[in-house]
C-alpha atoms as a PDB file:
ATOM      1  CA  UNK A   1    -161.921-164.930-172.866  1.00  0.00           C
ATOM      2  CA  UNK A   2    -165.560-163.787-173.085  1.00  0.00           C
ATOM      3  CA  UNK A   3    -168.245-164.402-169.982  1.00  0.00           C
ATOM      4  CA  UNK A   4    -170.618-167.383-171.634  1.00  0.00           C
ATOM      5  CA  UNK A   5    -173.431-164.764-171.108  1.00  0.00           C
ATOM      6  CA  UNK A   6    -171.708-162.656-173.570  1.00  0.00           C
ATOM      7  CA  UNK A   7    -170.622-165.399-176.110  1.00  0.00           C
ATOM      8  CA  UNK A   8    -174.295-167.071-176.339  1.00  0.00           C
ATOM      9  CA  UNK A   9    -176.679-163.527-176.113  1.00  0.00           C
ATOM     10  CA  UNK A  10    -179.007-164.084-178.750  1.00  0.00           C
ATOM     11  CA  UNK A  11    -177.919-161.925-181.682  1.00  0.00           C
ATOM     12  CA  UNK A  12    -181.451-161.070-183.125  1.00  0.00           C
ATOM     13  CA  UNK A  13    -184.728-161.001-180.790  1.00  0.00           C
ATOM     14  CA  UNK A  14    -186.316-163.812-182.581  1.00  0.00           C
ATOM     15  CA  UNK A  15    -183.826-165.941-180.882  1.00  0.00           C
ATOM     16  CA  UNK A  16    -184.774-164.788-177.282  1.00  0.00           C
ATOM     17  CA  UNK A  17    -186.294-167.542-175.207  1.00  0.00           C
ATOM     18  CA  UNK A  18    -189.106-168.165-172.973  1.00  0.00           C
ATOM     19  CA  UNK A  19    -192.074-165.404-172.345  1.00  0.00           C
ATOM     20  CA  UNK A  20    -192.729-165.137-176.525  1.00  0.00           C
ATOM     21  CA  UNK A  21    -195.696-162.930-176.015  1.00  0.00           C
ATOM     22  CA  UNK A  22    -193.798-160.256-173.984  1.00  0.00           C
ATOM     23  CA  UNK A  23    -190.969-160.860-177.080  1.00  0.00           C
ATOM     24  CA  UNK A  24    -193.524-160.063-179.473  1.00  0.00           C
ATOM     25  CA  UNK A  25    -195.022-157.267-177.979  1.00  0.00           C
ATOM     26  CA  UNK A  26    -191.771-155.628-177.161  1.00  0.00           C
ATOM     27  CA  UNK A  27    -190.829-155.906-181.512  1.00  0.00           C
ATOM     28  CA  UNK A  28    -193.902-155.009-182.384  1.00  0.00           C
ATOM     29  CA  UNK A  29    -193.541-151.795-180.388  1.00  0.00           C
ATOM     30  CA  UNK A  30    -190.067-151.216-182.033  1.00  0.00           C
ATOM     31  CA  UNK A  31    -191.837-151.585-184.914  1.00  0.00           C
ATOM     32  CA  UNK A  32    -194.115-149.390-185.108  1.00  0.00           C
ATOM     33  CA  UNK A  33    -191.642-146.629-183.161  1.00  0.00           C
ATOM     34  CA  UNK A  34    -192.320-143.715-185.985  1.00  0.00           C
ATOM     35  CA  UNK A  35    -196.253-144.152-185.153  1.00  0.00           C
ATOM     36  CA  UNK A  36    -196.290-143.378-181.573  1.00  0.00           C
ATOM     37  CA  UNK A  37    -192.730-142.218-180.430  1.00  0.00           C
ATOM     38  CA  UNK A  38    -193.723-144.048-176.724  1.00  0.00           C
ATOM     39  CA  UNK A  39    -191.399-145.064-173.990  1.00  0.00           C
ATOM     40  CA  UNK A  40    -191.200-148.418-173.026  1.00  0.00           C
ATOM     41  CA  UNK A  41    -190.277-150.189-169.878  1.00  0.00           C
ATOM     42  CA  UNK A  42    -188.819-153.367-169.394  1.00  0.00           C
ATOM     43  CA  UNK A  43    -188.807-154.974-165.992  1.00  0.00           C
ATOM     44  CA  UNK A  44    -188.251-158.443-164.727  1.00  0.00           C
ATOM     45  CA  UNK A  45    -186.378-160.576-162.072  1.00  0.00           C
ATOM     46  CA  UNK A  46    -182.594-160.787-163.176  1.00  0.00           C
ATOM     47  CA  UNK A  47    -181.562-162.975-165.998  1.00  0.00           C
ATOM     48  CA  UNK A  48    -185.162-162.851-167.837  1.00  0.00           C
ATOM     49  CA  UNK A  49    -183.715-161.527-170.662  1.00  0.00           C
ATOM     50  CA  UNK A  50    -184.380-158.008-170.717  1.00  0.00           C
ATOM     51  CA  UNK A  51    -180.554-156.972-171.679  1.00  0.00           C
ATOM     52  CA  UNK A  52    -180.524-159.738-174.397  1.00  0.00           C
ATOM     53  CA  UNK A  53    -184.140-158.397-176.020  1.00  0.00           C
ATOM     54  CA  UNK A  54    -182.218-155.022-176.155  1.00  0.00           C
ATOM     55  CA  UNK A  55    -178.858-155.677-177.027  1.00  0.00           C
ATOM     56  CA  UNK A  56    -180.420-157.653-179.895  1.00  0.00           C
ATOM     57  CA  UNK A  57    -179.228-156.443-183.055  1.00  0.00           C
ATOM     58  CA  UNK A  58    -183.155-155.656-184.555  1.00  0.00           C
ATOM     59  CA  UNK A  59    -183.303-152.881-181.599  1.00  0.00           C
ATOM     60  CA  UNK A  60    -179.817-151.781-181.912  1.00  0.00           C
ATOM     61  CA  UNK A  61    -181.267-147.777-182.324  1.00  0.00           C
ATOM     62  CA  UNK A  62    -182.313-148.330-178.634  1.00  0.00           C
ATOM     63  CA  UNK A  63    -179.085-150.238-177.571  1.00  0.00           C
ATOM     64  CA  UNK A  64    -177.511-146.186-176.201  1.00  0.00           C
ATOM     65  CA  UNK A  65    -179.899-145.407-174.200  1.00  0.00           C
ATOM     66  CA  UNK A  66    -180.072-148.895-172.522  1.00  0.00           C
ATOM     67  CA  UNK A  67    -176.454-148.773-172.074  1.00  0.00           C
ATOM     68  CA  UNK A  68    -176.833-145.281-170.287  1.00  0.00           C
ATOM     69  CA  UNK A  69    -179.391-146.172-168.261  1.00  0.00           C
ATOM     70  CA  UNK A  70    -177.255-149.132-166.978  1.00  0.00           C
ATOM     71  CA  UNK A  71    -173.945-147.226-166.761  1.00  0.00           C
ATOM     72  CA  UNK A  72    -175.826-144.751-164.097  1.00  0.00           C
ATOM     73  CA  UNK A  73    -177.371-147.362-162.203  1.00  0.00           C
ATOM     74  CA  UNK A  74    -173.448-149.014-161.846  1.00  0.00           C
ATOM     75  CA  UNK A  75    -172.413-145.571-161.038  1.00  0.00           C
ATOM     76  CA  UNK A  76    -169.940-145.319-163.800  1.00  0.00           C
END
């Protein structure tokens, strides 16, 4: 059986709640990715939504290097 967390994670970023101009900002700089080629950095107290705005499926193409990031930080 799947965590809840898992079953409900919004499935496209339009359908992440709560701080909608961070939301925006955030798809608007995947967006416009082949203009400026820029990191980003998403940071937040835990459970803000910062996985979910990742994992969504319109920023899938940065999805790997999210998971990497976490996988070191878990030490696996």
């Amino acid at each position: 059986m799947a965590d809840w967390t898992e079953k409900y994670r919004p499935s496209t970023l339009s359908e992440v709640r709560g701080n909608d101009k961070a939301r925006d900002a955030f798809a608007e700089w995947a967006r416009s990715w082949d203009d400026h080629h820029e990191a980003v950095v998403l940071h937040g107290s835990p459970g803000v939504g910062k996985t979910s705005a990742v994992s969504s499926s319109e920023i899938a193409m940065f999805s790997l290097a999210q998971h990497r990031i976490d996988s070191r930080r878990r030490g696996r």
